[in-house]
Protein backbone atom coordinates (compact mmCIF):
# COMPACT_ATOMS: atom_id res chain seq x y z
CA UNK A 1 98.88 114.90 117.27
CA UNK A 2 96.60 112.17 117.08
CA UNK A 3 92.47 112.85 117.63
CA UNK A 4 91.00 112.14 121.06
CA UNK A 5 89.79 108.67 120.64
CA UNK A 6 87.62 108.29 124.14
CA UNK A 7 84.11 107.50 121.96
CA UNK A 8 85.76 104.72 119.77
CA UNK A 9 84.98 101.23 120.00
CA UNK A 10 86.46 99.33 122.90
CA UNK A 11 89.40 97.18 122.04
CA UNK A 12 90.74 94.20 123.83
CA UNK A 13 94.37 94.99 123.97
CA UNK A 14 97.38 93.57 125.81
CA UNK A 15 100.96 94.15 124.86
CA UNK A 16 102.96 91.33 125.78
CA UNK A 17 105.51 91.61 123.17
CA UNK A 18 106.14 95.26 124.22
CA UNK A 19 106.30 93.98 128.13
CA UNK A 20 108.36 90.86 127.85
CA UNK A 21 110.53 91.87 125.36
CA UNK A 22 112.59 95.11 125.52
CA UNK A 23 114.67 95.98 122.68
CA UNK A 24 112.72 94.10 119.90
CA UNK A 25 110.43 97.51 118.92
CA UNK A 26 110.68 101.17 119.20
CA UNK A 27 107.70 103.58 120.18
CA UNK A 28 105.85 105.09 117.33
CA UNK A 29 103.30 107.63 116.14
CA UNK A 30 100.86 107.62 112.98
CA UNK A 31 100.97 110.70 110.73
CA UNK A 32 97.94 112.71 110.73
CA UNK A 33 95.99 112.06 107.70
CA UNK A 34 93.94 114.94 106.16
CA UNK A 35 90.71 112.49 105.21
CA UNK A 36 90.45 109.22 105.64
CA UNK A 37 88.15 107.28 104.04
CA UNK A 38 86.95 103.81 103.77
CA UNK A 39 88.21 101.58 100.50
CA UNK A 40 87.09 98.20 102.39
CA UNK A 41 86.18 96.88 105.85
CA UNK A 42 86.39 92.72 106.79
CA UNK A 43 83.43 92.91 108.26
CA UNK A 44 83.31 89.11 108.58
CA UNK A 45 86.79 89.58 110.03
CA UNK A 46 85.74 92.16 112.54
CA UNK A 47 82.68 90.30 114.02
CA UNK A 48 85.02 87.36 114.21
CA UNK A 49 87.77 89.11 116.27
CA UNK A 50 84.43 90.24 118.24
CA UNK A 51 84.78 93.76 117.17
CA UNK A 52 81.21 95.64 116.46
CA UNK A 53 81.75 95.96 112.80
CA UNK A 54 78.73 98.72 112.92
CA UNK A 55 80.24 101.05 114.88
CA UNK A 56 83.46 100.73 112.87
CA UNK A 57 82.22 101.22 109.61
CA UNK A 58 81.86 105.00 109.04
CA UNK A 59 84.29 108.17 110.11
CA UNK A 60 84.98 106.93 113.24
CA UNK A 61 86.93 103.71 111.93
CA UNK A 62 88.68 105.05 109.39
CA UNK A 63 90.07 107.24 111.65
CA UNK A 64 90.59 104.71 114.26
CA UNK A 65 92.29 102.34 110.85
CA UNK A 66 94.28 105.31 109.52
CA UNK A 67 96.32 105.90 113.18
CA UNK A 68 94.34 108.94 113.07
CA UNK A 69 92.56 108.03 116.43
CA UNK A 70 94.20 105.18 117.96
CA UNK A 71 92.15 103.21 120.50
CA UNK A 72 92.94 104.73 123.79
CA UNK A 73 94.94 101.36 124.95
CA UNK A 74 96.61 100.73 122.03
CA UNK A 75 100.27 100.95 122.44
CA UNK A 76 102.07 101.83 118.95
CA UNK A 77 105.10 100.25 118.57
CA UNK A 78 107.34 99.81 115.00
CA UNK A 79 109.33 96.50 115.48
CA UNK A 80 112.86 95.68 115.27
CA UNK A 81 114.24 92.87 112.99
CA UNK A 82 117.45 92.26 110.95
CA UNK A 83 117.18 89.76 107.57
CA UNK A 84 118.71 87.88 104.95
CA UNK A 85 117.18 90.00 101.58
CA UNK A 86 118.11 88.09 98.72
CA UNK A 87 120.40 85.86 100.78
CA UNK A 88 122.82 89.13 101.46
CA UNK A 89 122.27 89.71 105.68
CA UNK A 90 121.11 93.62 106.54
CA UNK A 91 121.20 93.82 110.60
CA UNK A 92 118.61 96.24 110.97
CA UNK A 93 115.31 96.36 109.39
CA UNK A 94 112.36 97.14 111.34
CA UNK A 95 109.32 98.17 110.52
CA UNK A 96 109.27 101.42 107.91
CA UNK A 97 106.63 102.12 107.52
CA UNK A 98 103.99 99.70 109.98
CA UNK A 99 102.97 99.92 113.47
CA UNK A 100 101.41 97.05 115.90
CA UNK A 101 98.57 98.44 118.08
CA UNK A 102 98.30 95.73 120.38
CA UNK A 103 97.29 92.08 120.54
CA UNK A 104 93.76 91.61 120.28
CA UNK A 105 92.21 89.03 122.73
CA UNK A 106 89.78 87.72 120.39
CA UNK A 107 87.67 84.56 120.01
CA UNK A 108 90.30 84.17 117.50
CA UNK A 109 92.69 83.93 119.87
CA UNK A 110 95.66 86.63 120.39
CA UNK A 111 96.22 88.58 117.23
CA UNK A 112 98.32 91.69 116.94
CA UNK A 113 96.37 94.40 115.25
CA UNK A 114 98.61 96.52 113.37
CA UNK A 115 99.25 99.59 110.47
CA UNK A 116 100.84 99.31 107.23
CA UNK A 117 101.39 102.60 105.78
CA UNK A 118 100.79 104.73 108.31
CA UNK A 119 103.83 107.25 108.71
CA UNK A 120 107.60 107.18 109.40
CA UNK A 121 109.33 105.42 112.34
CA UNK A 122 112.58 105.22 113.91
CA UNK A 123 113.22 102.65 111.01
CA UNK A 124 111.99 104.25 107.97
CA UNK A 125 115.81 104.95 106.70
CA UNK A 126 114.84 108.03 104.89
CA UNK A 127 111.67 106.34 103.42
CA UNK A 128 108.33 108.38 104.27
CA UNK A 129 106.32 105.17 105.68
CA UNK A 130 103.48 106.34 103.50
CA UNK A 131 101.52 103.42 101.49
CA UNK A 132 99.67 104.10 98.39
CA UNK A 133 96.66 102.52 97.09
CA UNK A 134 98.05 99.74 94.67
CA UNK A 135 99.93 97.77 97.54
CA UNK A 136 97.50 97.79 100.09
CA UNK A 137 94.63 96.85 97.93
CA UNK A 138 97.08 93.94 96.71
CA UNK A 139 97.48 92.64 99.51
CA UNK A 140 93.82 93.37 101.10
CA UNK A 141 92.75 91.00 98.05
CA UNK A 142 95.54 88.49 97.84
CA UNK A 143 95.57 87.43 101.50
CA UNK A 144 91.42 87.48 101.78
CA UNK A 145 91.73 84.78 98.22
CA UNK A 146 94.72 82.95 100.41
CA UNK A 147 92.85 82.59 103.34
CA UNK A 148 89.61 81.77 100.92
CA UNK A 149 91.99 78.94 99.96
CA UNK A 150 92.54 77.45 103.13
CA UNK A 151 95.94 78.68 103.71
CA UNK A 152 97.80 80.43 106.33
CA UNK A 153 97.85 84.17 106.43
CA UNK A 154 98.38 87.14 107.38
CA UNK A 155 94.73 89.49 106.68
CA UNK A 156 93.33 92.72 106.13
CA UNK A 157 91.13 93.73 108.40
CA UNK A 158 90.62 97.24 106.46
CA UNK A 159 91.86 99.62 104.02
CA UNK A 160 91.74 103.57 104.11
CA UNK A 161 92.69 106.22 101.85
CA UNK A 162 94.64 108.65 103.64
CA UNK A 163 93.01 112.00 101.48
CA UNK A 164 96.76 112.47 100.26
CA UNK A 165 98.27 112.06 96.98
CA UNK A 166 102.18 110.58 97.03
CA UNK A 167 104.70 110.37 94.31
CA UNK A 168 105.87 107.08 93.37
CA UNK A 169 108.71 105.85 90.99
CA UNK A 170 108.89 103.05 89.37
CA UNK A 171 107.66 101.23 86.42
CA UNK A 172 104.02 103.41 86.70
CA UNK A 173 105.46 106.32 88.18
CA UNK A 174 102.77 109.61 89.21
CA UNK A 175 100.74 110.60 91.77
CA UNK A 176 98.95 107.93 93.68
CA UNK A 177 96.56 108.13 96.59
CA UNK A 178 97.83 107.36 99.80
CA UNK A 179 96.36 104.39 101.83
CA UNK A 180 96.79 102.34 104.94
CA UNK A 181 96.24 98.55 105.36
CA UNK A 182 94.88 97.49 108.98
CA UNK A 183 96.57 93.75 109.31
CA UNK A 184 96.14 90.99 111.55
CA UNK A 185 98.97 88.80 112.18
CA UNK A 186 99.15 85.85 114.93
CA UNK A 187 101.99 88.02 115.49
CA UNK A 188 104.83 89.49 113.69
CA UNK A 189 107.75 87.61 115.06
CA UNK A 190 109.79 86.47 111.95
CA UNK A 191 113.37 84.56 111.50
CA UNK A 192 114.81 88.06 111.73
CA UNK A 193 113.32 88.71 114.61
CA UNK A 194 116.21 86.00 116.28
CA UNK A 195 118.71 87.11 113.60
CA UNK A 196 118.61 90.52 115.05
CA UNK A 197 120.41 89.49 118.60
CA UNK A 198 121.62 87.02 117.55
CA UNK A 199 123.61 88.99 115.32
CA UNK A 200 125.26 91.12 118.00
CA UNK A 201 126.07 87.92 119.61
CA UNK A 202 123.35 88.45 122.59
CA UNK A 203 122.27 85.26 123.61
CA UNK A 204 120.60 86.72 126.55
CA UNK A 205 118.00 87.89 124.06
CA UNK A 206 117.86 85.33 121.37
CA UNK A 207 116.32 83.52 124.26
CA UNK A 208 114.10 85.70 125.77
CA UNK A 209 112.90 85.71 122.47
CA UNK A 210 112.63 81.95 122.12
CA UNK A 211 111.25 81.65 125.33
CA UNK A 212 108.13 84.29 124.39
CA UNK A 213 107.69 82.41 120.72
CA UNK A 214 107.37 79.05 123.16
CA UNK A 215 104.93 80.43 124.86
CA UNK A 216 102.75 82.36 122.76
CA UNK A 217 102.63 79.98 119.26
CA UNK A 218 103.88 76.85 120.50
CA UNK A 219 103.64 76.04 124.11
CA UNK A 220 103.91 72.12 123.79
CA UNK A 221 107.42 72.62 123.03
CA UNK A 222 108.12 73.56 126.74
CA UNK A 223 107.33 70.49 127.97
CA UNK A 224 109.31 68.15 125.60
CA UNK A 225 112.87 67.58 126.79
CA UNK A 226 114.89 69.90 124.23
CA UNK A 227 112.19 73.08 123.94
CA UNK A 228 114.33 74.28 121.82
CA UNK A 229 114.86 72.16 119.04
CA UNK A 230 110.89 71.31 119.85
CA UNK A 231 110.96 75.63 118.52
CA UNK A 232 112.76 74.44 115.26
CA UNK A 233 110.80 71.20 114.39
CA UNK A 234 107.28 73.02 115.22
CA UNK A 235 108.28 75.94 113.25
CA UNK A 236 109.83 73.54 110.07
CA UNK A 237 105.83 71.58 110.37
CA UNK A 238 104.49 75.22 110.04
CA UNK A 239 106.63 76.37 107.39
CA UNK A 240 105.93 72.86 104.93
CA UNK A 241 102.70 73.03 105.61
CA UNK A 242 102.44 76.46 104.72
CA UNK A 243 104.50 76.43 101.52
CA UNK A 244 102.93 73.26 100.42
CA UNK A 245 99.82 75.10 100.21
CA UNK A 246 101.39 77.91 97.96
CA UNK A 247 102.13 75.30 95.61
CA UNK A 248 98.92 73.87 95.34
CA UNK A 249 97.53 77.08 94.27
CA UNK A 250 100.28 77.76 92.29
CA UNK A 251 101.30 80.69 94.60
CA UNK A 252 104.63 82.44 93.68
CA UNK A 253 105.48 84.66 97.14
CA UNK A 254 108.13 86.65 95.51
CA UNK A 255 110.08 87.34 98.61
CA UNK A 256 111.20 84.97 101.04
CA UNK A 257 113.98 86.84 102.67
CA UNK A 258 113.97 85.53 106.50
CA UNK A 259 112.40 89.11 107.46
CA UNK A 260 109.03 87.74 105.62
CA UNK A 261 109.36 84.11 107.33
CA UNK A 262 106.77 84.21 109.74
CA UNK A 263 107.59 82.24 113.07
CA UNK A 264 103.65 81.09 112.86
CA UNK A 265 103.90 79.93 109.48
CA UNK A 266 101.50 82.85 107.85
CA UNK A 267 101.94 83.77 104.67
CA UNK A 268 104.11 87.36 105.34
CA UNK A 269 103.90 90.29 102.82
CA UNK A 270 102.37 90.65 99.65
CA UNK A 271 104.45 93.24 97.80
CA UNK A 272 105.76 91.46 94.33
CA UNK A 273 103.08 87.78 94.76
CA UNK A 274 101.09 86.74 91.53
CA UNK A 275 99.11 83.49 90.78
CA UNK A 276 101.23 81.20 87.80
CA UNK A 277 98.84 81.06 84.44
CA UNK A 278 100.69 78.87 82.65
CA UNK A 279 102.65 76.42 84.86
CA UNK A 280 106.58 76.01 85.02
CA UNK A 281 108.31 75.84 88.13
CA UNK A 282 110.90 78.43 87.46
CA UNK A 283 107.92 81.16 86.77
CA UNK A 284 109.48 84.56 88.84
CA UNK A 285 107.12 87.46 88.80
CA UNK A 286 108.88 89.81 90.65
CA UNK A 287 111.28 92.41 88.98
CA UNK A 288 114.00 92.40 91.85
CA UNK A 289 114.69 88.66 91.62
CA UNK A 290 116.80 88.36 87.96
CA UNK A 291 117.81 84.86 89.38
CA UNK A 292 115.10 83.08 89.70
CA UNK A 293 116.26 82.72 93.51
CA UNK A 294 112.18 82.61 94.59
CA UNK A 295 110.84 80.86 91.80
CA UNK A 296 107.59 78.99 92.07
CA UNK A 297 109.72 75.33 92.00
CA UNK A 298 112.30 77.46 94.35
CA UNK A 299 109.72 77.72 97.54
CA UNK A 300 110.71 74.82 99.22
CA UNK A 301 114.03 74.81 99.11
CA UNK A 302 114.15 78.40 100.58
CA UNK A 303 112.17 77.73 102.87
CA UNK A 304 114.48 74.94 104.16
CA UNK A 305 117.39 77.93 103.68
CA UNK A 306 115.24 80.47 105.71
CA UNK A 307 114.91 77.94 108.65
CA UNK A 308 118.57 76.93 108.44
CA UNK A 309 119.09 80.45 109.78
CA UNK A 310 116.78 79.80 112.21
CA UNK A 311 118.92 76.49 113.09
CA UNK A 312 122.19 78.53 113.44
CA UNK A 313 120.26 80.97 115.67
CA UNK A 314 119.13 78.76 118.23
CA UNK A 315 122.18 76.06 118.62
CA UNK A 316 123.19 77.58 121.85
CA UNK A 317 120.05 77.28 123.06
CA UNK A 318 119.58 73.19 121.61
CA UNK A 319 122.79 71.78 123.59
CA UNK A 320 125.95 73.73 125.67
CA UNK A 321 128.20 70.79 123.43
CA UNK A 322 128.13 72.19 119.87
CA UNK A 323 128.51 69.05 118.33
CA UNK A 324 125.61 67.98 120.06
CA UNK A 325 123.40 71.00 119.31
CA UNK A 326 124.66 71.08 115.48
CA UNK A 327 123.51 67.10 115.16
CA UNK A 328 119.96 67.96 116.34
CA UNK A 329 120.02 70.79 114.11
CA UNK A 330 121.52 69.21 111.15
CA UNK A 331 118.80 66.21 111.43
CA UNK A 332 115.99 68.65 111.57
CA UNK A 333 117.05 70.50 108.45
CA UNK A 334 117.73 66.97 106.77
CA UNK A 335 113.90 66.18 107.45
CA UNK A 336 112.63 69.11 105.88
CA UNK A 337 112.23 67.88 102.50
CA UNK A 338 110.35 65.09 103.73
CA UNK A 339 108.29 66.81 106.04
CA UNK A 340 107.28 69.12 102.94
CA UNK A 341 106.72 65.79 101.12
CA UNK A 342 104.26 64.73 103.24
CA UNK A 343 102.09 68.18 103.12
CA UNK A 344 102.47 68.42 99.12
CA UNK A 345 101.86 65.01 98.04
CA UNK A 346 98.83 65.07 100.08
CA UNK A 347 97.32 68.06 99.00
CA UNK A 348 97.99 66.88 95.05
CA UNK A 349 96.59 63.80 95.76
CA UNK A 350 93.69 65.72 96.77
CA UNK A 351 93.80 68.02 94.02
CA UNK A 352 93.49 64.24 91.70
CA UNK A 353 90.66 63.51 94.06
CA UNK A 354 92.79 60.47 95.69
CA UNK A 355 92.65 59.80 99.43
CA UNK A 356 94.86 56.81 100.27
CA UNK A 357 98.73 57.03 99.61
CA UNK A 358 100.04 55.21 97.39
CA UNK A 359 104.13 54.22 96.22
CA UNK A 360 102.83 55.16 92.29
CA UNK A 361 101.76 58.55 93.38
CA UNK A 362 104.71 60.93 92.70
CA UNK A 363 105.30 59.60 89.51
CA UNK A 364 101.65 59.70 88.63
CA UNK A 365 101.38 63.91 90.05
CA UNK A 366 105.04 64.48 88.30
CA UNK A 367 103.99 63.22 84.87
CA UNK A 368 100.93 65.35 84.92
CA UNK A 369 103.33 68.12 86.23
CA UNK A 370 106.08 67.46 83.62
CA UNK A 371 103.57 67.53 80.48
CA UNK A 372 101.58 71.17 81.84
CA UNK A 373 105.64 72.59 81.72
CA UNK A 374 105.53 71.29 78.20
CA UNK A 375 102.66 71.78 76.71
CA UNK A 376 102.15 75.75 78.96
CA UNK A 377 99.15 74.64 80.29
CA UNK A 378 97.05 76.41 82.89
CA UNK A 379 97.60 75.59 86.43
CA UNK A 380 94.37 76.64 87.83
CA UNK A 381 91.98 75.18 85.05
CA UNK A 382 93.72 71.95 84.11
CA UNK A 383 92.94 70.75 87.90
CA UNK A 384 89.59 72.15 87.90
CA UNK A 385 89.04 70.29 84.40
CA UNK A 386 90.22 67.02 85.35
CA UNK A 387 86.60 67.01 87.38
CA UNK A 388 85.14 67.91 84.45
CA UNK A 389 86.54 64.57 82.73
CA UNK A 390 85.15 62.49 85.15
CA UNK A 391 82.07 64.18 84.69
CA UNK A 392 81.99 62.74 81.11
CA UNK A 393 83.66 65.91 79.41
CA UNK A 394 87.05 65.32 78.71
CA UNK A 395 87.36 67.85 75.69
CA UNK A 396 88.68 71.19 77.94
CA UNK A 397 91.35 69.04 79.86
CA UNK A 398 92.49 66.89 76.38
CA UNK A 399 92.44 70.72 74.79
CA UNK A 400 95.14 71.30 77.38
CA UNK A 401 97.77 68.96 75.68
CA UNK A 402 96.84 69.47 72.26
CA UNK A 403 95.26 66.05 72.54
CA UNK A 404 98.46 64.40 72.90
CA UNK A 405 98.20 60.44 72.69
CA UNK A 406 100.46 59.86 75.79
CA UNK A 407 97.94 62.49 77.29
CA UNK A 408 95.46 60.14 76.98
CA UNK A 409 97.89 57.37 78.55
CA UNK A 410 98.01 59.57 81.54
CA UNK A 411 94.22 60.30 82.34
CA UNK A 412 93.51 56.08 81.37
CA UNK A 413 96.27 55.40 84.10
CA UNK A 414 94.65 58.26 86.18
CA UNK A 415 91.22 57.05 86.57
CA UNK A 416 92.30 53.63 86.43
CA UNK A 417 94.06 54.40 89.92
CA UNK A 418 90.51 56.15 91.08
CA UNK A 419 88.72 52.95 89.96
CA UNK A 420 91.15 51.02 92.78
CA UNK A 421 90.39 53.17 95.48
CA UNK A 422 86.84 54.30 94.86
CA UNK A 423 85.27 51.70 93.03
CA UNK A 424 81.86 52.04 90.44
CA UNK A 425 81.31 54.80 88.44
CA UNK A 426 78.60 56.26 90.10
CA UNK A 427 81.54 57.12 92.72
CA UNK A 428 83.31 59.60 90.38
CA UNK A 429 80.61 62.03 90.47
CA UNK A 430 81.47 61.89 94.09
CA UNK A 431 85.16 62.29 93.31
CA UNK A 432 84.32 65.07 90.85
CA UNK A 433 82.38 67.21 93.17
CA UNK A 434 85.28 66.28 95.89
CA UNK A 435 87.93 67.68 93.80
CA UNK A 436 85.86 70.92 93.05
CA UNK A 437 86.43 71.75 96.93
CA UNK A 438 89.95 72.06 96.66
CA UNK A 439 90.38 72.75 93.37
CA UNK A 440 89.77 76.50 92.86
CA UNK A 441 88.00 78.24 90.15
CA UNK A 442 89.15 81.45 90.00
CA UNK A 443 92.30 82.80 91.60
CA UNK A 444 93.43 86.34 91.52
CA UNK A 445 94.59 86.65 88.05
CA UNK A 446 97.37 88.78 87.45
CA UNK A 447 95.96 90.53 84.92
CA UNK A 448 92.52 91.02 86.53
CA UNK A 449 94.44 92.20 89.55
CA UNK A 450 95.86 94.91 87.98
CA UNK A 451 93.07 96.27 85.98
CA UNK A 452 90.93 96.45 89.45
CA UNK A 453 93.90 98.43 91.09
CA UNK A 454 94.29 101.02 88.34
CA UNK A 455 90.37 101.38 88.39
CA UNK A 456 90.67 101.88 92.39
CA UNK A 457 93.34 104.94 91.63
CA UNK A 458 90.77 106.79 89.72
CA UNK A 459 88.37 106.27 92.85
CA UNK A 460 85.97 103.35 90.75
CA UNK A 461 86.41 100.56 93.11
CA UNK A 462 83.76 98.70 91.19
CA UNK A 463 86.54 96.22 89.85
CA UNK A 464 88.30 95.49 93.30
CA UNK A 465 84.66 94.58 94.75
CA UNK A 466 83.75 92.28 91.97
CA UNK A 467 87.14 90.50 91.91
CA UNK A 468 87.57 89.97 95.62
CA UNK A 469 83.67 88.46 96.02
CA UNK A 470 85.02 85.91 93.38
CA UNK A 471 88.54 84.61 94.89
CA UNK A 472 87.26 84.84 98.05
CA UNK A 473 84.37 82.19 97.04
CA UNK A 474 86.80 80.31 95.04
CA UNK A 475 85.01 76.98 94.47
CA UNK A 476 81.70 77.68 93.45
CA UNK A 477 81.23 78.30 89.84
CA UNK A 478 78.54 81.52 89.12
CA UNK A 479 77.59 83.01 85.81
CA UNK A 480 78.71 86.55 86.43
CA UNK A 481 81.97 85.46 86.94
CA UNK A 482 83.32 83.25 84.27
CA UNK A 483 85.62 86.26 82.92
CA UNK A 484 87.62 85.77 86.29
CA UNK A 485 88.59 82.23 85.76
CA UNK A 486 90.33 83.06 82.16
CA UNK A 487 93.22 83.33 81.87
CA UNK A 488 95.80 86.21 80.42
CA UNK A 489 95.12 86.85 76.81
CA UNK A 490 98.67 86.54 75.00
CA UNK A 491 98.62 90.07 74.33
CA UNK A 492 99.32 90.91 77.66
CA UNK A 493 103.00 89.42 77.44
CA UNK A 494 105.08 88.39 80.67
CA UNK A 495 103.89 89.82 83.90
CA UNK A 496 105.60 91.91 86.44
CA UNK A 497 105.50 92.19 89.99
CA UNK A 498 107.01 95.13 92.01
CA UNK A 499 107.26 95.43 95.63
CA UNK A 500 105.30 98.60 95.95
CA UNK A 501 107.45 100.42 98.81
């Protein structure tokens, strides 16, 4: 049974979800973990949700983090969701092996507070709902570098090891310590969160469901005259904007079944991600897609799929005449590409250090685009070296493409086009340092990624530490961590992603 928890920490729950919406969750219970232990605390996070990070950081939290001593108002509940995985439907998922807690009322806002890893539930389908170190350190790192970056996610508000060691299969298959992940979420609704009702043809509770999503992410919608195509469009802004900003960083999620489409528009689950080296659009890291279905150059146009779902889900809810509620749909999903569009070409122009818009632009971002597929370049440090050119050094960036003559063609026409917006010289040391804001330095390598995880299994954390102070101060260039912004060595081959369940 879980400890008496009447000394922890106050936490500002409510449980709306759990009130408002029967059916969509089951009750649950953490295992009891022998030890808990620290790996990592947010404290950052913590004092921003207005939690006293001091208190937390010892035995106390990690029992609190582990499930070992919920607060005393938390409410543990596993939720309920079906999903397209793979684009094959399954009409029940839920949560395995996760928990929510409650919705914190923070300064942040509402945010549910839940467990990843902490013990079977009514939908762990024979799984144990354990977690082991690799995975929740992953994702601890990957979403604190995302969010580093400016974009939408999902976050790790802690990470515990559980004091138990758990067999894993797999491609490094052994003993592993066990772990649990403390996430914060503006919530956990997700596009199978409708398709699970909506499955079972209950449109009773697809809206109920809609109706709760209006209210808690998007309440302008109520007041327009369709809410719920107002639902769709708000959720289609939130899912280009998002997915825009995975390309930018050169982001492959790995995963976009509609169970990992967050409603919000966070970025949802971190088990088979990487960071593209060498840029192509059809680089696939994860060992579960063989297609290529989610693809770097893929994103958008599943995201598009994911919310077409969405679409079909809410039609009786758009218009009682089909044909009416189908058009509206149909002319929503026909925006979508140029809604994304609008997000990507502005965050490449900002990645070239232009401001304005301009009809040449595409052309200009897909030639640059077109050559780094040719000539493998980096994705990260060609962007970050094109500042460097304007800085006087164009050596790394012309290294790039092998010096290429039409190369040079490109970065003449390139600064030519900075010249018409920006004017003198003395501006592109402006321009430089602009582009160094939004241009990262060092992202979570693959490689470096790993070797910190492996070091973490053998308890030297040392690694993980040193690697997340880096991508989660992605911009600033410091001695001690040069090594992080290199690249792969070709030794290390193609890479490999697994989802870590």
């Amino acid at each position: 049974m879980p400890q008496s928890s009447s000394a922890a920490p106050p936490f500002a729950f409510e449980h709306s979800l759990a009130q408002e919406l029967p059916g969509f969750y089951a009750p649950a219970q953490a295992a009891n973990f022998p030890k808990p232990r620290f790996l990592v605390l947010n404290t950052a996070l913590a004092q921003d949700l207005g939690l006293d990070a001091a208190r937390l950081n010892g035995a106390q939290g990690a029992a609190i983090f582990s499930g070992n001593a919920p607060p005393v108002n938390a409410r543990p509940i596993a939720l309920a969701y079906a999903g397209h995985q793979f684009g094959n439907f399954v009409p029940l998922l839920g949560d395995g092996r996760a928990m929510l807690l409650g919705e914190l009322i923070s300064p942040l806002g509402r945010r549910d507070l839940a467990l990843k890893g902490s013990g079977r539930t009514s939908f762990s389908r024979g799984g144990d709902g354990r977690a082991v170190i690799g995975p929740v350190l992953r994702e601890y790192l990957v979403s604190e570098a995302l969010h580093a970056l400016g974009i939408p996610t999902t976050r790790g508000l802690a990470a515990v090891t559980t004091g138990e060691s758990l067999w894993r299969p797999g491609a490094y298959p052994g003993e592993q310590p066990g772990a649990v992940l403390t996430r914060v979420a503006q919530s956990h609704i997700r596009v199978g969160t409708f398709e699970l009702y909506a499955a079972r043809g209950d449109t009773a509770q697809v809206k109920r469901l809609a109706d709760y999503t209006i209210a808690r992410h998007y309440p302008a919608a109520r007041a327009q005259p369709n809410p719920y195509s107002a639902l769709l469009t708000a959720v289609a802004e939130a899912q280009a904007k998002l997915v825009a900003g995975w390309m930018a960083v050169g982001f492959v999620h790995g995963v976009m079944n509609t169970d990992n489409t967050s409603i919000a528009g966070e970025t949802l689950d971190f088990g088979p991600c990487a960071f593209m080296d060498a840029y192509h659009p059809k680089t696939v890291f994860s060992s579960i897609d063989a297609q290529g279905r989610y693809a770097y150059g893929n994103q958008p146009v599943m995201a598009r799929w994911n919310l077409a779902r969405l679409a079909e889900i809410l039609l009786p809810l758009m218009a009682s005449n089909e044909a009416e509620a189908r058009a509206l749909a149909h002319a929503e999903l026909a925006a979508f590409p140029d809604r994304y569009a609008v997000h990507w070409q502005a965050a490449a122009r900002a990645k070239l250090g232009l401001q304005r818009a301009d009809s040449g632009d595409a052309e200009l971002i897909g030639w640059l685009l077109a050559a780094m597929q040719t000539e493998a370049a980096d994705f990260t440090l060609t962007f970050r070296e094109l500042a460097m050119a304007l800085r006087g050094d164009t050596t790394p960036v012309r290294a790039r493409f092998n010096y290429a003559a039409d190369f040079d063609a490109w970065l003449t026409r390139w600064q030519a086009r900075l010249a018409q917006e920006h004017g003198t010289d003395q501006a592109q040391l402006a321009i430089a340092a602009r582009m160094d804001t939004v241009n990262p330095l060092y992202v979570p390598r693959n490689h470096r990624v790993e070797a910190a995880l492996e070091a973490a299994k053998t308890g030297n954390l040392s690694p993980f530490h040193a690697l997340l102070a880096a991508v989660t101060q992605p911009f600033t260039a410091r001695t001690e961590w040069a090594a992080f912004a290199e690249p792969a060595p070709p030794s290390a081959g193609a890479f490999t992603t697994f989802c870590g369940t």
